[in-house]
C-alpha atoms as a PDB file:
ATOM      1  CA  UNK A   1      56.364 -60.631   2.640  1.00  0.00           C
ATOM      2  CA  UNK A   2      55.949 -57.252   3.999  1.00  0.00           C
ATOM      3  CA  UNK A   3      54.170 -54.316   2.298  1.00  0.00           C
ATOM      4  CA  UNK A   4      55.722 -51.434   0.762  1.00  0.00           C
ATOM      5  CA  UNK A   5      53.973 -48.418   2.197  1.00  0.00           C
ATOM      6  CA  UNK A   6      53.394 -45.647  -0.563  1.00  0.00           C
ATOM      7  CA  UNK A   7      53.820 -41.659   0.579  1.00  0.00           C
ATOM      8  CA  UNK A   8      50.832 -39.797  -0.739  1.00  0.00           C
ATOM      9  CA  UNK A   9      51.665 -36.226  -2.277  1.00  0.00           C
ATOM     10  CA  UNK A  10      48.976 -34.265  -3.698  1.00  0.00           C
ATOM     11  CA  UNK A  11      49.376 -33.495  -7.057  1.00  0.00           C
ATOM     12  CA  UNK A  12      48.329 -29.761  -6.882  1.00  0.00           C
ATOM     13  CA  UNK A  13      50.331 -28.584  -4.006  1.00  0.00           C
ATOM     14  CA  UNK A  14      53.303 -31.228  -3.793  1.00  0.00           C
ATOM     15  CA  UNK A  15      52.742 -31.567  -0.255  1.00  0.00           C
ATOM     16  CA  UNK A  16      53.022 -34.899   1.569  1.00  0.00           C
ATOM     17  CA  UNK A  17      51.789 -34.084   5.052  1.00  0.00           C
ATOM     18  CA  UNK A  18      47.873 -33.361   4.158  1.00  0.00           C
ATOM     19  CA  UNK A  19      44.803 -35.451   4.411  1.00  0.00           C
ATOM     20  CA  UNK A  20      43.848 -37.241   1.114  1.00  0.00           C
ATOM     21  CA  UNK A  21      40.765 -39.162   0.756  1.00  0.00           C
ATOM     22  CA  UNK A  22      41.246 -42.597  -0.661  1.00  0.00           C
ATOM     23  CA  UNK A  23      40.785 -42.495  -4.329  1.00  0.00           C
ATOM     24  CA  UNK A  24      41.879 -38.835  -4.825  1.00  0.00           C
ATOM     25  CA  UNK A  25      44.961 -37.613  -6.056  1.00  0.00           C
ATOM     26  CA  UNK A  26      44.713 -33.816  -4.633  1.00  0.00           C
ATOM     27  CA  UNK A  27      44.562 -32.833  -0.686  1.00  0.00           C
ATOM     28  CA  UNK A  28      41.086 -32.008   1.102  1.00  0.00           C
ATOM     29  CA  UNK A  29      42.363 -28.176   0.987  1.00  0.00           C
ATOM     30  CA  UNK A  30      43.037 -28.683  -2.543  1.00  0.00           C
ATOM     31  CA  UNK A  31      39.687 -29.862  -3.484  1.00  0.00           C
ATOM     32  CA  UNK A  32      37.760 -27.123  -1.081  1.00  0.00           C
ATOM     33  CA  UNK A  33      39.815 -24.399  -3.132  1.00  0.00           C
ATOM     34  CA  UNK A  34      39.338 -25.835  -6.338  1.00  0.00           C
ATOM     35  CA  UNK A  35      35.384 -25.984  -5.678  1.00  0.00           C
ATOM     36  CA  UNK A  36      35.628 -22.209  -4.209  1.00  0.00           C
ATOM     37  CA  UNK A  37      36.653 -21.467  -8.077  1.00  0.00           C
ATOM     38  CA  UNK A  38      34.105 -23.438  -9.819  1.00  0.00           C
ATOM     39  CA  UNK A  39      31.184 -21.454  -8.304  1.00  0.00           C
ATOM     40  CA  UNK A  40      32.730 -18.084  -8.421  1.00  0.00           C
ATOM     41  CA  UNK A  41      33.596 -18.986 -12.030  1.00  0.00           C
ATOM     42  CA  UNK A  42      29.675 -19.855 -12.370  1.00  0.00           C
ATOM     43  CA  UNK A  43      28.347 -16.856 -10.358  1.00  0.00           C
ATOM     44  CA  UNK A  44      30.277 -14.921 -12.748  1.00  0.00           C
ATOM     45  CA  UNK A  45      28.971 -16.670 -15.717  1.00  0.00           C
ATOM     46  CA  UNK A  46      26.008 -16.356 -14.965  1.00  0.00           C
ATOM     47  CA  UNK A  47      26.069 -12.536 -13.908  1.00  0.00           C
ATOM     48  CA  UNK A  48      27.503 -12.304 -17.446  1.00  0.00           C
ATOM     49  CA  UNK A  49      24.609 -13.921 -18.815  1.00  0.00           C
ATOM     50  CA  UNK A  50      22.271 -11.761 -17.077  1.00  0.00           C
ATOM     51  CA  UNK A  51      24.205  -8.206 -18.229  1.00  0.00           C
ATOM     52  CA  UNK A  52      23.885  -9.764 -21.542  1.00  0.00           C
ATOM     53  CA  UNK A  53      19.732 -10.267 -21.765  1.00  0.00           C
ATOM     54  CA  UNK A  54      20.078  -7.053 -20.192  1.00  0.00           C
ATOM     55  CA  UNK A  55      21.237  -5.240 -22.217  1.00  0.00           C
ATOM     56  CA  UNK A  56      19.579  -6.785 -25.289  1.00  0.00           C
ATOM     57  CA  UNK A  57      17.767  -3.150 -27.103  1.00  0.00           C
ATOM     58  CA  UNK A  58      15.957  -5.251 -29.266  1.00  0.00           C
ATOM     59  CA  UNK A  59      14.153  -7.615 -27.333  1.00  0.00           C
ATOM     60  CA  UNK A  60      13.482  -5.101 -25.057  1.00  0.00           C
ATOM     61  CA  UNK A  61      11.999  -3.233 -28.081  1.00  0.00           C
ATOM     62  CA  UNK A  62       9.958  -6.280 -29.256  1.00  0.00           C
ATOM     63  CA  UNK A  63       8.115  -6.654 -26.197  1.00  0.00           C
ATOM     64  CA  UNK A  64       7.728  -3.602 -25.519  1.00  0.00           C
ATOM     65  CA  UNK A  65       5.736  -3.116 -29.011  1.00  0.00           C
ATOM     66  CA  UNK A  66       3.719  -6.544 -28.007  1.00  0.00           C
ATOM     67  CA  UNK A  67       2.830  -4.979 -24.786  1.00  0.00           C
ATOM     68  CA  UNK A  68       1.478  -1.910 -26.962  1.00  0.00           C
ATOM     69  CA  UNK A  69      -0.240  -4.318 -29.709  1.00  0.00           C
ATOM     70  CA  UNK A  70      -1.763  -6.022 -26.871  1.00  0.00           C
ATOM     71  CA  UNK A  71      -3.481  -3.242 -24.855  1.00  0.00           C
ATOM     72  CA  UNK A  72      -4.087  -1.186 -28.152  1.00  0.00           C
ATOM     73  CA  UNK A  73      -6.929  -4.211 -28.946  1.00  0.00           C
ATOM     74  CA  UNK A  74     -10.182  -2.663 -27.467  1.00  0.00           C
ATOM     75  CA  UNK A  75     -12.286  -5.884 -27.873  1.00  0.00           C
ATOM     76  CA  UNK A  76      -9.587  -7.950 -26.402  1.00  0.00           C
ATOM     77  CA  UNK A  77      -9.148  -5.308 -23.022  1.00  0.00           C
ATOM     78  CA  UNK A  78     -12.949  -5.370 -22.763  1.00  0.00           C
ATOM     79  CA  UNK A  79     -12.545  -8.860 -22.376  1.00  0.00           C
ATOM     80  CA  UNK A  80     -10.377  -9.116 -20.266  1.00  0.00           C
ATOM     81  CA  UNK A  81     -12.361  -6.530 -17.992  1.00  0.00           C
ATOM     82  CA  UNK A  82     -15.790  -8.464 -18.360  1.00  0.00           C
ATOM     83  CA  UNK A  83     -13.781 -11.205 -17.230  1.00  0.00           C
ATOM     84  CA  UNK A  84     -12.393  -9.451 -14.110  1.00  0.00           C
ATOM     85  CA  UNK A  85     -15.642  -8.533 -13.314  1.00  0.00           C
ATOM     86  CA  UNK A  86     -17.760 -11.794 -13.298  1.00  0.00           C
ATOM     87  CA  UNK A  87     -14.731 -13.207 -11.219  1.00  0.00           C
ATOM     88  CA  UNK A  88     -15.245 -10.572  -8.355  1.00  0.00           C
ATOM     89  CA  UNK A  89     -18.894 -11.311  -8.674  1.00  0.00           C
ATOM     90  CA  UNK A  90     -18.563 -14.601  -8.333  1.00  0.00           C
ATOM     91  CA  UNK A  91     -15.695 -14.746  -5.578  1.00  0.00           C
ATOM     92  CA  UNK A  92     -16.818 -11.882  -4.002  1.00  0.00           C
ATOM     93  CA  UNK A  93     -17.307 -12.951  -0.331  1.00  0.00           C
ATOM     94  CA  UNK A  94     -13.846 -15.114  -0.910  1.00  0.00           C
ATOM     95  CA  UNK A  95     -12.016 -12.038  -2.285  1.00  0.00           C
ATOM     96  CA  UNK A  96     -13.482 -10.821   1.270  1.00  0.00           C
ATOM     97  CA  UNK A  97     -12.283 -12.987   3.297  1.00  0.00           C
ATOM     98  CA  UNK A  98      -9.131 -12.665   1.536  1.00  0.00           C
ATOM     99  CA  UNK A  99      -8.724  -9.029   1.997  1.00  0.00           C
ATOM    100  CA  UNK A 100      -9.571  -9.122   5.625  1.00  0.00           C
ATOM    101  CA  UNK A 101      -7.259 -12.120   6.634  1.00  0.00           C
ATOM    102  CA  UNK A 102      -4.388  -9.871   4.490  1.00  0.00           C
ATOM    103  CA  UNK A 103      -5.245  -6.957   7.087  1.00  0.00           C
ATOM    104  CA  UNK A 104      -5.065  -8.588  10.386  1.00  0.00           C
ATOM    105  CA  UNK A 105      -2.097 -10.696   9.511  1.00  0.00           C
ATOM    106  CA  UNK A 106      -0.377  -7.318  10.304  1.00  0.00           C
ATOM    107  CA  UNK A 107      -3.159  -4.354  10.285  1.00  0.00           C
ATOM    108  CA  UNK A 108      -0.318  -2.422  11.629  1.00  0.00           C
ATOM    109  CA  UNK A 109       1.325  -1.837   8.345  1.00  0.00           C
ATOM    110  CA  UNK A 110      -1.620  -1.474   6.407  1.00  0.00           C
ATOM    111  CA  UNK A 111      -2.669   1.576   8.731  1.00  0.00           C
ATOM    112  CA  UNK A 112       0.553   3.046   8.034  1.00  0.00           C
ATOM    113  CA  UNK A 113       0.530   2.634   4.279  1.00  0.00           C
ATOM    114  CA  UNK A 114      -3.228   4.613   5.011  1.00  0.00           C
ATOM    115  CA  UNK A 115      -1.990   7.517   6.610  1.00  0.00           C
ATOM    116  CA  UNK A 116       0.602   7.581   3.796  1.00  0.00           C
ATOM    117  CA  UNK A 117      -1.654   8.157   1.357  1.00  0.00           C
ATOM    118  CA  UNK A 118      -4.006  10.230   3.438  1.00  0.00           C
ATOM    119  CA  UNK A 119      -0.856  12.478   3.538  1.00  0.00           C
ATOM    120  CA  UNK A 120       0.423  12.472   0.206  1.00  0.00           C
ATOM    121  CA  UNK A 121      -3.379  13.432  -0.927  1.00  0.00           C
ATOM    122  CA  UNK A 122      -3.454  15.899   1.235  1.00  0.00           C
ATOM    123  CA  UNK A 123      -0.237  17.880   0.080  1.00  0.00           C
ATOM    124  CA  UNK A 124      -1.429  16.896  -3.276  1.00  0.00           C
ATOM    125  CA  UNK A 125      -4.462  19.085  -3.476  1.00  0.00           C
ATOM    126  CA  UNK A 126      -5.020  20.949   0.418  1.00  0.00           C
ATOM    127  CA  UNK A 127      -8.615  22.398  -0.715  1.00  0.00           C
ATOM    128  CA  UNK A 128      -9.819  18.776  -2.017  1.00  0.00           C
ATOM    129  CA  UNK A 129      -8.479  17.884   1.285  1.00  0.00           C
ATOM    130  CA  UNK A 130     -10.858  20.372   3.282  1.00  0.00           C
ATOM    131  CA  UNK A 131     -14.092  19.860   1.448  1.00  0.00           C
ATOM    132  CA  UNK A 132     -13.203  15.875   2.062  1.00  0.00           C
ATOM    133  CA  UNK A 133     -12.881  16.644   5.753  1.00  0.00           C
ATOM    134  CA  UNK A 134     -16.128  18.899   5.463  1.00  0.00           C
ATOM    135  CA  UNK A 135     -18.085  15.884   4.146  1.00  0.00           C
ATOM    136  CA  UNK A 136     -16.627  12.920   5.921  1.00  0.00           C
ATOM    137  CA  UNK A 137     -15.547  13.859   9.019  1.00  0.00           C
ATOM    138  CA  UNK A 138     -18.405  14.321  11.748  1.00  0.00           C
ATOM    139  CA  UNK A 139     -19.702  10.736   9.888  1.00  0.00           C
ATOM    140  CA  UNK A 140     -16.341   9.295  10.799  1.00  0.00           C
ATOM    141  CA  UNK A 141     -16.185  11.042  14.153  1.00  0.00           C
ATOM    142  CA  UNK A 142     -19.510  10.004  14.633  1.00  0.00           C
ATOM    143  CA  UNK A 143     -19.629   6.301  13.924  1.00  0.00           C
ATOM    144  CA  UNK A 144     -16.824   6.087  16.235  1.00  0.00           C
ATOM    145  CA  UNK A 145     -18.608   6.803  18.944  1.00  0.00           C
ATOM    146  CA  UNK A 146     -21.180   4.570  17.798  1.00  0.00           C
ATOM    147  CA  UNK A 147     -24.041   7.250  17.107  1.00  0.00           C
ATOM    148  CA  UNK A 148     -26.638   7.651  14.797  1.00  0.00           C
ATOM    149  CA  UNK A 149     -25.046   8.805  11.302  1.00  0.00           C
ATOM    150  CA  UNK A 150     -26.848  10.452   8.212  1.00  0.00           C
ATOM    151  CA  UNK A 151     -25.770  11.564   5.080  1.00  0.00           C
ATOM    152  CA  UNK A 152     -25.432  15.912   5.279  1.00  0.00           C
ATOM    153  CA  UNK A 153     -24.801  17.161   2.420  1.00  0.00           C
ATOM    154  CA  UNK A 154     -23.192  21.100   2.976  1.00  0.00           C
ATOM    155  CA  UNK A 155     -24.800  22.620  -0.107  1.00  0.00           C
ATOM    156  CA  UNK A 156     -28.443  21.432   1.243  1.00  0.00           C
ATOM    157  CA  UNK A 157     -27.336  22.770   4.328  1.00  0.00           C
ATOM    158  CA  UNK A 158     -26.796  25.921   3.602  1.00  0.00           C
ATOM    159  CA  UNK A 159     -29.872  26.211   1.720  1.00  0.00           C
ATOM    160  CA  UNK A 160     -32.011  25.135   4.628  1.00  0.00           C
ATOM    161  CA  UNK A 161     -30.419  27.575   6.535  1.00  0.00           C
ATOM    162  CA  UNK A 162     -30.258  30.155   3.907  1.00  0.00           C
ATOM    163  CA  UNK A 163     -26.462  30.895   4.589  1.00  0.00           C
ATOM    164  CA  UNK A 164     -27.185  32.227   8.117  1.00  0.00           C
ATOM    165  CA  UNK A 165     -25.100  30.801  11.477  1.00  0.00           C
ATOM    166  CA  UNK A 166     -26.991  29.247  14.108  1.00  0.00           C
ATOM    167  CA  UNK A 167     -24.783  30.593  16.530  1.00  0.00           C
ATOM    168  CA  UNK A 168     -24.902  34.324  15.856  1.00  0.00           C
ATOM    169  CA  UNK A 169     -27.408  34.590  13.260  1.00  0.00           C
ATOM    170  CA  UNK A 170     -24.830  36.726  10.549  1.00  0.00           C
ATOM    171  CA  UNK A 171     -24.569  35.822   7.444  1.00  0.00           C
ATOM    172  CA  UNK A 172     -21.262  33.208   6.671  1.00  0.00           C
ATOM    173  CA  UNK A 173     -19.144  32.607   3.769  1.00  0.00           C
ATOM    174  CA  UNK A 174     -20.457  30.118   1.561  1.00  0.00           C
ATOM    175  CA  UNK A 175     -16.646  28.783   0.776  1.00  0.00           C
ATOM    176  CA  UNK A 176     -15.990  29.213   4.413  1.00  0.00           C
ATOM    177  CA  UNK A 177     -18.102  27.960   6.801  1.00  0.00           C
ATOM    178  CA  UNK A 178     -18.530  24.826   9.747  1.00  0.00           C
ATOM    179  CA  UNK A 179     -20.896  22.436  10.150  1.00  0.00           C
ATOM    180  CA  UNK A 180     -22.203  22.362  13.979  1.00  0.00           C
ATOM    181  CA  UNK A 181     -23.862  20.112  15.719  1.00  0.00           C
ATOM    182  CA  UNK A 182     -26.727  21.776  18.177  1.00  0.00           C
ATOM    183  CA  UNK A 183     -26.030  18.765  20.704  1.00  0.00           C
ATOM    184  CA  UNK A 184     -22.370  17.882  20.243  1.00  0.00           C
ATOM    185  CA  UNK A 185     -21.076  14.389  19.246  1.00  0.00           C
ATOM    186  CA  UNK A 186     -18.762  14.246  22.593  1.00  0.00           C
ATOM    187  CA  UNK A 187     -22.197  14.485  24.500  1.00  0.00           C
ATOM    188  CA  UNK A 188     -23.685  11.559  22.116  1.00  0.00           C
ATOM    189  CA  UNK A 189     -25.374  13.893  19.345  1.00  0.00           C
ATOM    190  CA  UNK A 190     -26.041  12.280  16.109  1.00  0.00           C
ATOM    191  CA  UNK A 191     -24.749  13.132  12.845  1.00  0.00           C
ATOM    192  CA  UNK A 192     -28.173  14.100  11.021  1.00  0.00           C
ATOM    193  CA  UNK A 193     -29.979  17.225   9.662  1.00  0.00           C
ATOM    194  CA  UNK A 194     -32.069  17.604  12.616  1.00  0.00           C
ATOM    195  CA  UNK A 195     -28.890  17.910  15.152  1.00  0.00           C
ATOM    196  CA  UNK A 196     -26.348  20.401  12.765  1.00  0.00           C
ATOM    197  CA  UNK A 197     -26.479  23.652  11.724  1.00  0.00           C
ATOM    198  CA  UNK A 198     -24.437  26.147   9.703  1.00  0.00           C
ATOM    199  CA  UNK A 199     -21.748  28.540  11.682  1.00  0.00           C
ATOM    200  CA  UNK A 200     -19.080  31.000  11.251  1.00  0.00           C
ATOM    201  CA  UNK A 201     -15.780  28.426  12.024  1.00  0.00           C
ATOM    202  CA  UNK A 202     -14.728  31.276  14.434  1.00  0.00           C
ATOM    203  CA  UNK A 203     -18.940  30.756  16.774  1.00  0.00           C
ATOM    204  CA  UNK A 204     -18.056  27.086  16.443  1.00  0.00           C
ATOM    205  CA  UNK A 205     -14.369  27.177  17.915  1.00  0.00           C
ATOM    206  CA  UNK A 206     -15.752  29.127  20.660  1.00  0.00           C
ATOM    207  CA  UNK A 207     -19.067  27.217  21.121  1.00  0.00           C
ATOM    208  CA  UNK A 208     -17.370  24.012  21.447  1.00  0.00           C
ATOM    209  CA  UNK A 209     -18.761  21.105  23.271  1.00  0.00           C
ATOM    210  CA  UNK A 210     -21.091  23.065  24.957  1.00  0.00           C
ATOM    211  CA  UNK A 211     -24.487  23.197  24.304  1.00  0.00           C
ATOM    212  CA  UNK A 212     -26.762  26.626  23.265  1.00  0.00           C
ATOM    213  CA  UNK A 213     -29.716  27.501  25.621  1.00  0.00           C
END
């Protein structure tokens, strides 16, 4: 007895020269549209969903107030800060190692973020900027080149040598006025007491690297 063949037509698209799968009733192109819907339709569900907890005023409000209730409790921030602080005392060399693995993962980028904020503090407040620079950097300049570095404060300074340059002898301004080292830090001077001096910023620009017989 022979067997009747059966033509398959897809249901959706009335066509009868597609692929169907055994089983199915619809075409392969059929079913790949048909799925195409069902996730857009559920993107857009859920984007709806979203715009909706977005734009919720009163939640927002709620928490909001809890965040306020929560820091306005003084016993319950200084706990929180004790806390903080016996955990970097206690993790302190792992909090270390931490911070130093973080940096040369890519010390490239945190340099940059640096000279960010070196520049934003700088056009920030310019005279902050100067007495920093005053303070900070012959130590910096002079650690780099690995000589010996001492804590000169510019006010003591001055006192010690009662406002007068080293270079020229004239009285300087006491807002306006260099530090100079007597052997310079280029020729391996160190960064103490003993090796600077007080001097009109126009005597050390001319002065130099060079040193005074």
């Amino acid at each position: 007895m022979a067997r009747s063949t059966v033509q398959l037509v897809c249901k959706r698209c009335h066509r009868d020269d597609v692929v169907i799968a055994p089983g199915r009733r619809v075409c392969n192109e059929c079913r790949a549209d048909q799925e195409r819907a069902r996730r857009k339709a559920k993107a857009s569900e859920i984007r709806a969903k979203d715009r909706e907890r977005a734009g919720r005023p009163k939640r927002k409000a709620q928490m909001r107030e809890a965040d306020r209730r929560r820091q306005g409790r003084p016993e319950r921030k200084a706990q929180v800060q004790a806390a903080q602080k016996r955990y970097r005392t206690t993790h302190r060399e792992r909090r270390n190692q931490e911070a130093q693995d973080r940096y040369w993962a890519n010390p490239e980028r945190f340099r940059r973020a640096a000279r960010e904020r070196e520049r934003a503090r700088r056009l920030r407040d310019p005279e902050a900027a100067h007495v920093r620079d005053k303070k900070y950097g012959h130590r910096k300049r002079a650690r780099k080149r690995g000589a010996f570095v001492e804590w000169v404060d510019p006010v003591i300074l001055f006192r010690r040598d009662e406002g007068c340059c080293g270079i020229c002898g004239d009285p300087v301004d006491p807002t306006d006025f260099h530090i100079d080292h007597v052997y310079p830090l280029s020729r391996g001077g160190e960064h103490s007491y003993a090796n600077t001096q007080v001097a009109h910023p126009s005597c050390n620009m001319r002065k130099g690297a060079t040193i005074d017989e």
